[in-house]
PDB file of N, CA and C in Angstrom:
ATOM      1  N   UNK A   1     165.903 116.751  95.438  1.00  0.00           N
ATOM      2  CA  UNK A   1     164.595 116.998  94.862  1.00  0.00           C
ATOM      3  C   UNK A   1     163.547 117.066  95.977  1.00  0.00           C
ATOM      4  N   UNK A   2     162.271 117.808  95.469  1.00  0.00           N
ATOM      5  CA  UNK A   2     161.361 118.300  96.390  1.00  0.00           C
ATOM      6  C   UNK A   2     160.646 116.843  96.941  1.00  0.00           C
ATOM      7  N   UNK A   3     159.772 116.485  98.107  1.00  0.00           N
ATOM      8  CA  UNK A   3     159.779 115.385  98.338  1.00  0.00           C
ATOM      9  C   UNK A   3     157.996 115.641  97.950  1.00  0.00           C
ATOM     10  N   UNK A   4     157.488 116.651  97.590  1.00  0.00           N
ATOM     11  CA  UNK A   4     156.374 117.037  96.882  1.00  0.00           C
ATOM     12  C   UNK A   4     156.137 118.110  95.895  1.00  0.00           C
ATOM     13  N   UNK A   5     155.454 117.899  95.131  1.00  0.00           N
ATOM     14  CA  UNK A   5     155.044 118.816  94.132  1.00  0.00           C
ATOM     15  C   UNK A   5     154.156 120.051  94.322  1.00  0.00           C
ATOM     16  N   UNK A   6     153.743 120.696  93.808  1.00  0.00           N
ATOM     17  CA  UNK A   6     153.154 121.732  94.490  1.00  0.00           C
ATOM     18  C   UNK A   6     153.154 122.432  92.720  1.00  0.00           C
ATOM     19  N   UNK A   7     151.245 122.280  92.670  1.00  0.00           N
ATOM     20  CA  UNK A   7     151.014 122.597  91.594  1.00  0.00           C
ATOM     21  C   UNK A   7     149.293 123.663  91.708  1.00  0.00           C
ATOM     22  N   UNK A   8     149.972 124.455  91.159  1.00  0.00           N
ATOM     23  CA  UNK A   8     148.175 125.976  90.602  1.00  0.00           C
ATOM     24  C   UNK A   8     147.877 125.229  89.332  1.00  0.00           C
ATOM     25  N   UNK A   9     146.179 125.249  89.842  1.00  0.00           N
ATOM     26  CA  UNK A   9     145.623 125.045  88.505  1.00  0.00           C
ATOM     27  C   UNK A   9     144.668 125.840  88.175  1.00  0.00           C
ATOM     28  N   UNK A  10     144.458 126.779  86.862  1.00  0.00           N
ATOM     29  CA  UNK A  10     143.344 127.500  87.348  1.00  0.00           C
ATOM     30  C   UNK A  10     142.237 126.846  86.373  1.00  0.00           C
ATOM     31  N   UNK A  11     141.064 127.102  87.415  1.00  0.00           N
ATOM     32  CA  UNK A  11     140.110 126.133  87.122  1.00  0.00           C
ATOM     33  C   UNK A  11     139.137 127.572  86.815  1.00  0.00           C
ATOM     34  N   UNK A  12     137.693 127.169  85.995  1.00  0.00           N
ATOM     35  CA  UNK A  12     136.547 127.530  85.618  1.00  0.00           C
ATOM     36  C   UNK A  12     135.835 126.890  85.062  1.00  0.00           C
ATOM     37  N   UNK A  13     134.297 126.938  86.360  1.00  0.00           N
ATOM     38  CA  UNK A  13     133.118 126.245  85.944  1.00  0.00           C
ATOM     39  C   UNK A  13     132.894 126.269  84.677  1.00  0.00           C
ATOM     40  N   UNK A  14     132.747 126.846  83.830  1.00  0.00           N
ATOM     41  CA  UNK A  14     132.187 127.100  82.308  1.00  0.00           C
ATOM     42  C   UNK A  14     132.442 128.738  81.768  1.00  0.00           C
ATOM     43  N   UNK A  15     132.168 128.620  80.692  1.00  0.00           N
ATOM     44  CA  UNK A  15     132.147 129.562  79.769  1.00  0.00           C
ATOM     45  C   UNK A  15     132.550 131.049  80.692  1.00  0.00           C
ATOM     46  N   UNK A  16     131.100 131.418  80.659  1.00  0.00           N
ATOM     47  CA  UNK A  16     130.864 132.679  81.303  1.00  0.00           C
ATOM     48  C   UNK A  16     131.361 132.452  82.835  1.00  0.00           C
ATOM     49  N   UNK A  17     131.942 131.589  83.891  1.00  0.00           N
ATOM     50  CA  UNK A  17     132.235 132.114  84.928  1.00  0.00           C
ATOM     51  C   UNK A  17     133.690 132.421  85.456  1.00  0.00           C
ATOM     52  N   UNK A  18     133.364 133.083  86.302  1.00  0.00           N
ATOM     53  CA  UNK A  18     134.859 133.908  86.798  1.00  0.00           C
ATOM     54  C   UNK A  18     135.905 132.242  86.813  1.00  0.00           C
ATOM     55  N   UNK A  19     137.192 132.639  86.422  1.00  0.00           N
ATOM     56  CA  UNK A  19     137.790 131.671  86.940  1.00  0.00           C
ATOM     57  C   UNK A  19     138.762 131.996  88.303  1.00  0.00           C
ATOM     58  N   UNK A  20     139.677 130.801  88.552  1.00  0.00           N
ATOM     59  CA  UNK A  20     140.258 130.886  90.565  1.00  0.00           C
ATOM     60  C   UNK A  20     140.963 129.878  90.032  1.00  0.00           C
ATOM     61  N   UNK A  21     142.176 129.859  91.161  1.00  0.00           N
ATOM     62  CA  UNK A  21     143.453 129.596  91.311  1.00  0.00           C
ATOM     63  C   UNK A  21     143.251 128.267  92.297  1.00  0.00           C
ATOM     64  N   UNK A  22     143.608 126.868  92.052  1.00  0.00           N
ATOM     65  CA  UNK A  22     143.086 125.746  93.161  1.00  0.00           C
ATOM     66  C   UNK A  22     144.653 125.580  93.308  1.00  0.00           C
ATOM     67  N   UNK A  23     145.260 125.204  94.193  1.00  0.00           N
ATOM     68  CA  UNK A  23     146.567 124.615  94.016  1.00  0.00           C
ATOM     69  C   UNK A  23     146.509 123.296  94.812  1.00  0.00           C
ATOM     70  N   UNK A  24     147.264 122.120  94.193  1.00  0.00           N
ATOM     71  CA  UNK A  24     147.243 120.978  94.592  1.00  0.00           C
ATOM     72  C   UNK A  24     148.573 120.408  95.053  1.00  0.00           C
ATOM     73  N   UNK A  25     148.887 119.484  96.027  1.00  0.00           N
ATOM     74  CA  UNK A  25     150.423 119.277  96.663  1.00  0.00           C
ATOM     75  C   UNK A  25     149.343 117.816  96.170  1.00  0.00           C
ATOM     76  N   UNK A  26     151.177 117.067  95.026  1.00  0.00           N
ATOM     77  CA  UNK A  26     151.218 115.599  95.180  1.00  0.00           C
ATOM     78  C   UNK A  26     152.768 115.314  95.864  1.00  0.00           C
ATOM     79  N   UNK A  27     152.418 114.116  96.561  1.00  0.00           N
ATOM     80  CA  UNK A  27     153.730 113.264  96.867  1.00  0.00           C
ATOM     81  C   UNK A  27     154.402 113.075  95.691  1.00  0.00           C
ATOM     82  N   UNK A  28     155.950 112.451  95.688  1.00  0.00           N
ATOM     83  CA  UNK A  28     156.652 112.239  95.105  1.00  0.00           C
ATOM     84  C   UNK A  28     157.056 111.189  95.660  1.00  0.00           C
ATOM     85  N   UNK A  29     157.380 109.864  94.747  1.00  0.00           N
ATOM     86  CA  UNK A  29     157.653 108.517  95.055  1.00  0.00           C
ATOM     87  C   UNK A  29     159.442 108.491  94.646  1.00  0.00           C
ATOM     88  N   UNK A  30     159.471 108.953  93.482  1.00  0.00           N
ATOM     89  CA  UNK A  30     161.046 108.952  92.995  1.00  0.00           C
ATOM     90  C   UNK A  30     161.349 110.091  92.485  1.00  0.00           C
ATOM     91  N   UNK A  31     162.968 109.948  91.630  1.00  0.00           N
ATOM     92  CA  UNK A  31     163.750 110.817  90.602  1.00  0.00           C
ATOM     93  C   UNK A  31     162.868 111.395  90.030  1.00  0.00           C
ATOM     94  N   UNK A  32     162.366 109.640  89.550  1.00  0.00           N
ATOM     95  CA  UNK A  32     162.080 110.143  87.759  1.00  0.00           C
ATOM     96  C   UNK A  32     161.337 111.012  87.391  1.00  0.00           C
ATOM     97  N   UNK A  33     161.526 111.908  86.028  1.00  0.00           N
ATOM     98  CA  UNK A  33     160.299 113.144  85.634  1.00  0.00           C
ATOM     99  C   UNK A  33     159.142 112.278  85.604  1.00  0.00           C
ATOM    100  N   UNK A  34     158.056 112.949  85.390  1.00  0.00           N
ATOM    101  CA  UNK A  34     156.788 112.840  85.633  1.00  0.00           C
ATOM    102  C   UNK A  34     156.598 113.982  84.517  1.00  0.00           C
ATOM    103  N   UNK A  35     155.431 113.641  83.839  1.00  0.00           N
ATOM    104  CA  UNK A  35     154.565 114.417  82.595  1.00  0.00           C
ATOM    105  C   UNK A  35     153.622 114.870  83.272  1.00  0.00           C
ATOM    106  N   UNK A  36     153.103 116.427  82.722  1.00  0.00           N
ATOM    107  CA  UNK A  36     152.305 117.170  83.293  1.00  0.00           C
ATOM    108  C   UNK A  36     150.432 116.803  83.191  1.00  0.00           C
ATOM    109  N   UNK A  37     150.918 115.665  81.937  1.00  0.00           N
ATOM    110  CA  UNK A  37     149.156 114.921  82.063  1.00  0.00           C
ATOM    111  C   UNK A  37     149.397 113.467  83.254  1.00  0.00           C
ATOM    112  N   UNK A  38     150.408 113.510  83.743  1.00  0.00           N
ATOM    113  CA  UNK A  38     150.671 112.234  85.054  1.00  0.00           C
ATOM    114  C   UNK A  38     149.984 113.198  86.437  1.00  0.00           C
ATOM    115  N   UNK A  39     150.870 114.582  86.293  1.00  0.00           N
ATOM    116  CA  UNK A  39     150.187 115.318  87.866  1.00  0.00           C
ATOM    117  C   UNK A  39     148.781 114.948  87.403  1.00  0.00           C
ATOM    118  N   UNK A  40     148.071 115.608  86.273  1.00  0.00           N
ATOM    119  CA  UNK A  40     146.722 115.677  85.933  1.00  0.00           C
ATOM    120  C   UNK A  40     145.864 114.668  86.618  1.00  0.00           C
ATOM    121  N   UNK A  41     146.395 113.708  85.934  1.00  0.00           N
ATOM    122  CA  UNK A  41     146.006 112.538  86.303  1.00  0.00           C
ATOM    123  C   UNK A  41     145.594 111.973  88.004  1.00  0.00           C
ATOM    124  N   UNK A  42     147.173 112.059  88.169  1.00  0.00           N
ATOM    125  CA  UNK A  42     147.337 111.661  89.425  1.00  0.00           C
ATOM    126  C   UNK A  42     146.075 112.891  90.643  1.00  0.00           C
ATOM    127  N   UNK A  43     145.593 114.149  90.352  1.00  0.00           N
ATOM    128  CA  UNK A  43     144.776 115.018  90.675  1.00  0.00           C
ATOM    129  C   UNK A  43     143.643 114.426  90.851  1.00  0.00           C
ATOM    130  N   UNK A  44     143.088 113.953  89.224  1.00  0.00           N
ATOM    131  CA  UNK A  44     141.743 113.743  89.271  1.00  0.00           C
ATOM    132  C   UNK A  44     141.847 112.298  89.420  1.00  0.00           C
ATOM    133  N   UNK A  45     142.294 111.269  90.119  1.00  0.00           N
ATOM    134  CA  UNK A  45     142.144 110.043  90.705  1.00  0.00           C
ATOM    135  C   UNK A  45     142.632 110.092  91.921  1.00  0.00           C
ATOM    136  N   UNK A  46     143.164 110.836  92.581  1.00  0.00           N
ATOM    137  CA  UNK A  46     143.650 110.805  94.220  1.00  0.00           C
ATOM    138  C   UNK A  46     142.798 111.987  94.564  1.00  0.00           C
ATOM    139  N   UNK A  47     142.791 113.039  94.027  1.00  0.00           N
ATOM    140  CA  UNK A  47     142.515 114.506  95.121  1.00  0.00           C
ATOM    141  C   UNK A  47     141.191 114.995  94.552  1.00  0.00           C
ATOM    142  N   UNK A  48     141.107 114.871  93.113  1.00  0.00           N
ATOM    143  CA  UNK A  48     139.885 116.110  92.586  1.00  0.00           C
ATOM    144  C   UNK A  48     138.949 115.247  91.872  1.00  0.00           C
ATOM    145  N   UNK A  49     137.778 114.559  91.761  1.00  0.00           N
ATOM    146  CA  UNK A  49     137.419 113.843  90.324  1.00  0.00           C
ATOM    147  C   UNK A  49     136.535 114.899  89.828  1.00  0.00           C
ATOM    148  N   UNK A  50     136.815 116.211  90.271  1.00  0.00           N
ATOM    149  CA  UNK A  50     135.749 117.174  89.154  1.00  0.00           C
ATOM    150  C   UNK A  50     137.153 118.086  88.447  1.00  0.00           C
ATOM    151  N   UNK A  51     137.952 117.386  88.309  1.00  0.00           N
ATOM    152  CA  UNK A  51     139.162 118.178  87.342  1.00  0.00           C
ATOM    153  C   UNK A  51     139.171 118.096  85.929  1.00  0.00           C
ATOM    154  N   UNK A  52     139.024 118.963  85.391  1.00  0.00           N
ATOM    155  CA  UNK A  52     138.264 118.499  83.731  1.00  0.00           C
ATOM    156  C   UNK A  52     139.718 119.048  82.787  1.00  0.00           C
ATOM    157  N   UNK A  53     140.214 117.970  81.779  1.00  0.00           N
ATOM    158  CA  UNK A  53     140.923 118.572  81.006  1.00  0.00           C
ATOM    159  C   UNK A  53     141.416 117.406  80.211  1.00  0.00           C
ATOM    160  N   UNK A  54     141.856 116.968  78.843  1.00  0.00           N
ATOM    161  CA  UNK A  54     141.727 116.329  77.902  1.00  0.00           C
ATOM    162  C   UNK A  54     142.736 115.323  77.922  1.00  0.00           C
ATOM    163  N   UNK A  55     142.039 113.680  78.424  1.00  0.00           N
ATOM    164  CA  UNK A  55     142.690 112.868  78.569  1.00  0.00           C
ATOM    165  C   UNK A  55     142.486 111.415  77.481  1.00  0.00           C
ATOM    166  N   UNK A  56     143.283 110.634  77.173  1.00  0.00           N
ATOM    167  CA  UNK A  56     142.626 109.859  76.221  1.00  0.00           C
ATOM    168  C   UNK A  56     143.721 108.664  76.403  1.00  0.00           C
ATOM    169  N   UNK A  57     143.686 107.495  75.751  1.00  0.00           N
ATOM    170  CA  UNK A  57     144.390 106.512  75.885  1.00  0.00           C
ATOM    171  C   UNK A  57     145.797 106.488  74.868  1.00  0.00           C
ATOM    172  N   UNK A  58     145.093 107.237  73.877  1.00  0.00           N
ATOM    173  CA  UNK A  58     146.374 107.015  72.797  1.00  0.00           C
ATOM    174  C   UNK A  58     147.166 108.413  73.135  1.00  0.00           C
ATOM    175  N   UNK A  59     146.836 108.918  73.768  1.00  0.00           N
ATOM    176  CA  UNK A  59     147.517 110.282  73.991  1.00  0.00           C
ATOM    177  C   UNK A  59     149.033 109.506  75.225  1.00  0.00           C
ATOM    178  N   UNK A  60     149.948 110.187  74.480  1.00  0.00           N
ATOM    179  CA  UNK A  60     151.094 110.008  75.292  1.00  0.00           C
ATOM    180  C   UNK A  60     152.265 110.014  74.385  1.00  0.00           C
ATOM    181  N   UNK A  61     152.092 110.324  72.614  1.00  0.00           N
ATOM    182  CA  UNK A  61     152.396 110.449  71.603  1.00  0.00           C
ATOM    183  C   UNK A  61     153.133 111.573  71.420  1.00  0.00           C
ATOM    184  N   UNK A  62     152.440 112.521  71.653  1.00  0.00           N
ATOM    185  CA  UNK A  62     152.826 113.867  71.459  1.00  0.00           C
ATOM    186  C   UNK A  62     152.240 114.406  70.011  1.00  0.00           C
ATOM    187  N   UNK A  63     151.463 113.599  69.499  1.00  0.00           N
ATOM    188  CA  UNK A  63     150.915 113.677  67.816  1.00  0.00           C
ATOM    189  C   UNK A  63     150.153 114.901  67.624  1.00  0.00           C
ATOM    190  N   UNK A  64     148.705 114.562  68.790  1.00  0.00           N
ATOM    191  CA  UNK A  64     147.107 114.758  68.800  1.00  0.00           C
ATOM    192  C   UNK A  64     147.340 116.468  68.651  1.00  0.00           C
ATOM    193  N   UNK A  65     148.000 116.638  69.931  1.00  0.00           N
ATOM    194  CA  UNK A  65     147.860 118.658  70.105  1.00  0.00           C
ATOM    195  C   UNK A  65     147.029 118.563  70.963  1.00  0.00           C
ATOM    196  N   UNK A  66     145.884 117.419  71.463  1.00  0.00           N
ATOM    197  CA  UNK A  66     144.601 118.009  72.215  1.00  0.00           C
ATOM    198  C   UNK A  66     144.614 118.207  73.816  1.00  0.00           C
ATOM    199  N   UNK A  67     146.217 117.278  74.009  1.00  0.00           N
ATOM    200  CA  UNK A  67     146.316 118.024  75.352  1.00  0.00           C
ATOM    201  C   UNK A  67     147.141 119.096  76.103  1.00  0.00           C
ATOM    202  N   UNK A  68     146.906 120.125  75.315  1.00  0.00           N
ATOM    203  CA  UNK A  68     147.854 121.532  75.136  1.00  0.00           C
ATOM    204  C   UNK A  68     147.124 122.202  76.194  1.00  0.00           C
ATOM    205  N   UNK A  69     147.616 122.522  76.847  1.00  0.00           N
ATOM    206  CA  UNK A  69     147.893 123.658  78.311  1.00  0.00           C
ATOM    207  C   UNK A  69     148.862 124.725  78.596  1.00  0.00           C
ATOM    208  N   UNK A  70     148.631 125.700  79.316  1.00  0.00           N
ATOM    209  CA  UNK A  70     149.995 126.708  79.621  1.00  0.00           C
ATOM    210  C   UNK A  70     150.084 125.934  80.003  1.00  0.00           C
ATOM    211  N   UNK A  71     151.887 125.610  80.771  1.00  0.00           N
ATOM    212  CA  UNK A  71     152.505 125.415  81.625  1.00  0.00           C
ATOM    213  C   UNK A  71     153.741 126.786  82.159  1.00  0.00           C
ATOM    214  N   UNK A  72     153.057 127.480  83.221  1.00  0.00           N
ATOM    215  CA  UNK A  72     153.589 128.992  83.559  1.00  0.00           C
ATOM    216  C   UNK A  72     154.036 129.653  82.240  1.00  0.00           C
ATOM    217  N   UNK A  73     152.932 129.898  81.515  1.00  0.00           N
ATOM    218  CA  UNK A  73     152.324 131.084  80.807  1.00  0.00           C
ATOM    219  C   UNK A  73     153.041 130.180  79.344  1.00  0.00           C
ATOM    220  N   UNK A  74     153.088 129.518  79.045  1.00  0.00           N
ATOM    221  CA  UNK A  74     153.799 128.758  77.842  1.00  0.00           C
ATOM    222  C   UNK A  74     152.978 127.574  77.303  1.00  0.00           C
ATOM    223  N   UNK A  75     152.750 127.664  76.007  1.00  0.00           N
ATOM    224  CA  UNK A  75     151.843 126.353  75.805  1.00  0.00           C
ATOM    225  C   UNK A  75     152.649 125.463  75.330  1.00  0.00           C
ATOM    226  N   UNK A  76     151.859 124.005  75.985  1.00  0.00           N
ATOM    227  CA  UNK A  76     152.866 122.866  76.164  1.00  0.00           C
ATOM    228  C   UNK A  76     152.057 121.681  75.871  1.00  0.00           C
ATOM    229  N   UNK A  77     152.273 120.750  75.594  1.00  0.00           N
ATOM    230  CA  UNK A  77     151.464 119.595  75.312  1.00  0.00           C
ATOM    231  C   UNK A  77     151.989 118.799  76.792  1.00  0.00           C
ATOM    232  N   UNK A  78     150.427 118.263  77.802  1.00  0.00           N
ATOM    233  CA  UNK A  78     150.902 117.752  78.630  1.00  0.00           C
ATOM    234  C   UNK A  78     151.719 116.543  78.608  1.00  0.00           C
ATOM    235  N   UNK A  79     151.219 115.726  77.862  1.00  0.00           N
ATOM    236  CA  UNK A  79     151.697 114.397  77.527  1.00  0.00           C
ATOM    237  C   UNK A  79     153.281 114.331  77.728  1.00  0.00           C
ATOM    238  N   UNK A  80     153.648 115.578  76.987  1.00  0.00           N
ATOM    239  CA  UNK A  80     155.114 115.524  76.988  1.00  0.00           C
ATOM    240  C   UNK A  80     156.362 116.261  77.931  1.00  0.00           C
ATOM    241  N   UNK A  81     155.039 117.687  78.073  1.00  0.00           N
ATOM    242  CA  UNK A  81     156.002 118.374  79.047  1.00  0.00           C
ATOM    243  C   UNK A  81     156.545 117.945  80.561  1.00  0.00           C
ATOM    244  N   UNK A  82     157.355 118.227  80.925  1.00  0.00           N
ATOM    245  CA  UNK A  82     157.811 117.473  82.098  1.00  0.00           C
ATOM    246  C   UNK A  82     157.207 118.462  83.506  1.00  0.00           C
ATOM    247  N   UNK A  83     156.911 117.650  84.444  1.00  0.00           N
ATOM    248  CA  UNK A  83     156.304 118.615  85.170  1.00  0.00           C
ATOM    249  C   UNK A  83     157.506 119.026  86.422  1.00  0.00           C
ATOM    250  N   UNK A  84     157.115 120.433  87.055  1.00  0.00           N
ATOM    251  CA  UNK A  84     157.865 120.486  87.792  1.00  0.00           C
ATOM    252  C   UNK A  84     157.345 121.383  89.051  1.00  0.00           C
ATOM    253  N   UNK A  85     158.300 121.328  89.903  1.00  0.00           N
ATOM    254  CA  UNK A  85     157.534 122.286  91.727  1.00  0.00           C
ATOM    255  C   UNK A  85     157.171 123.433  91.228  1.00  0.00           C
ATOM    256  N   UNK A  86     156.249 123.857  91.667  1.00  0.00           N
ATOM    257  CA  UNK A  86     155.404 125.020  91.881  1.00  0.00           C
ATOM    258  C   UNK A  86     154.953 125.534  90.340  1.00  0.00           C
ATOM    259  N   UNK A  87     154.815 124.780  89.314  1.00  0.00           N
ATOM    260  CA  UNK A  87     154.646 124.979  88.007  1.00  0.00           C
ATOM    261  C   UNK A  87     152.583 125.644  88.361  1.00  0.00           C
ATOM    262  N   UNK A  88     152.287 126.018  87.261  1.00  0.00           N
ATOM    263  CA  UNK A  88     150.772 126.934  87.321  1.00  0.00           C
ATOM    264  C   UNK A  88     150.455 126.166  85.813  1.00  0.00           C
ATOM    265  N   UNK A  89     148.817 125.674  85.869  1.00  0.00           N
ATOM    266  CA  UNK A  89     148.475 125.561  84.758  1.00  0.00           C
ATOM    267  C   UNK A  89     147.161 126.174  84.564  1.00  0.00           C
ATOM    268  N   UNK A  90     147.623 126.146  83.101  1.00  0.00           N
ATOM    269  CA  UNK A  90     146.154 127.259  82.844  1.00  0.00           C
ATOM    270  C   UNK A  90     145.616 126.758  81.222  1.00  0.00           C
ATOM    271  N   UNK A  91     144.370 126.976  81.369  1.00  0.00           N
ATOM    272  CA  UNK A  91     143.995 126.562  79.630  1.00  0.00           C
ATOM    273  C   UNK A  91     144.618 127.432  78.859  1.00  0.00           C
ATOM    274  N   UNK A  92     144.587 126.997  77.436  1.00  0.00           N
ATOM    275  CA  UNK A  92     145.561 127.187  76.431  1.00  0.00           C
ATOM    276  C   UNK A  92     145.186 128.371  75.305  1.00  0.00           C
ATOM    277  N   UNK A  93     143.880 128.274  75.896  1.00  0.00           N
ATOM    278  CA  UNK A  93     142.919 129.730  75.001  1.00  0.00           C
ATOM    279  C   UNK A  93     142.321 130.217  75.832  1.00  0.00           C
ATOM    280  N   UNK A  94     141.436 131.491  75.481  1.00  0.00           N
ATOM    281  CA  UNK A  94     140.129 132.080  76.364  1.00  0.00           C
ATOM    282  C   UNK A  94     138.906 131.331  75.873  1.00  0.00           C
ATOM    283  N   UNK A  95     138.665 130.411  75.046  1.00  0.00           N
ATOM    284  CA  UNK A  95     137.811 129.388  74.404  1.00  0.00           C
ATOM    285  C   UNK A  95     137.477 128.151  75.596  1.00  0.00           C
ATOM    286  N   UNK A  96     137.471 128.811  76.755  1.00  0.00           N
ATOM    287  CA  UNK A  96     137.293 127.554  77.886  1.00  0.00           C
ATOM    288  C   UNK A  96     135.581 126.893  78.681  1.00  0.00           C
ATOM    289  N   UNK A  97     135.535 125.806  77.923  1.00  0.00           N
ATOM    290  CA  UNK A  97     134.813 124.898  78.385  1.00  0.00           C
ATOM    291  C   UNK A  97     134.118 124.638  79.785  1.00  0.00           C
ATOM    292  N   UNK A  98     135.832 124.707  80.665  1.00  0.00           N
ATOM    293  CA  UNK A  98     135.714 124.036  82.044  1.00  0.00           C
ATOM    294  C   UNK A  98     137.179 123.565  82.320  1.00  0.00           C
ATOM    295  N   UNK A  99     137.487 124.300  82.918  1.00  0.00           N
ATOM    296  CA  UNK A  99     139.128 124.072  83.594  1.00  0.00           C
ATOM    297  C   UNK A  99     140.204 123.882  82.488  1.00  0.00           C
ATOM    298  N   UNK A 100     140.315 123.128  82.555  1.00  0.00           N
ATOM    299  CA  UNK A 100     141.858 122.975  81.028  1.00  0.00           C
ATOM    300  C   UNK A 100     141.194 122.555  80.124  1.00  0.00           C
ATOM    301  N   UNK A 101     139.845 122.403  79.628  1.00  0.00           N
ATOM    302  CA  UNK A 101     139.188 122.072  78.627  1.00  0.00           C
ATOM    303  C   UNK A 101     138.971 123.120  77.794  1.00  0.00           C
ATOM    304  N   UNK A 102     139.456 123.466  76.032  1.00  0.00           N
ATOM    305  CA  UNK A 102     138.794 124.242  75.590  1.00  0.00           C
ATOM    306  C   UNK A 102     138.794 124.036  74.377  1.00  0.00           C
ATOM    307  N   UNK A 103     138.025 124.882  73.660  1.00  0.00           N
ATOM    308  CA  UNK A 103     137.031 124.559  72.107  1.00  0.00           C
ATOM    309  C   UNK A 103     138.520 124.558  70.891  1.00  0.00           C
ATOM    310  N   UNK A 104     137.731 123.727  70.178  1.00  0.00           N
ATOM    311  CA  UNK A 104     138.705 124.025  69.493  1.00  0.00           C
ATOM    312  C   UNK A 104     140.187 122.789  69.128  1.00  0.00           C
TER     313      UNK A 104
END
């Protein structure tokens, strides 16, 4: 296994602006999978704190739906999907807020 991750996120300021491609490299500590709201996570507390996209405490369920993202062109609930090298995320509609955030 890769001894880092290596993840595209495409991000946009708001509504109306162009969006862009950020890509982020995390370390890898072990084996084990890792959930694609853990990279998230692990992003906006080590590398990015302006990474915007729908995090909550009870989320890890798989119930809510609210933290649905592509994961390379496929919508996925992060909570659950497993993340993997060189994976791309992208919001889940054209209804976008601000990075993986969107209406709805």
């Amino acid at each position: 296994m890769a001894q880092e991750l290596h993840v595209k996120v495409r991000r946009q300021r708001g509504p109306e602006e162009e969006s862009y491609l950020q890509e982020y490299v995390l370390p890898l500590v072990s084996d084990e999978p890792v959930s694609v709201m853990n990279v998230l996570e692990y992003i906006y507390e080590h590398q990015d704190p302006t990474l915007a996209f729908f995090s909550h405490a009870a989320c890890r369920q798989a119930a809510c739906g609210k933290c649905m993202v592509k994961v390379d062109g496929q919508v996925r609930l992060a909570c659950k999907e497993h993340a993997k090298d060189t994976m791309l995320l992208e919001p889940y509609s054209k209804t976008v807020v601000r990075d993986l955030l969107c209406e709805g």
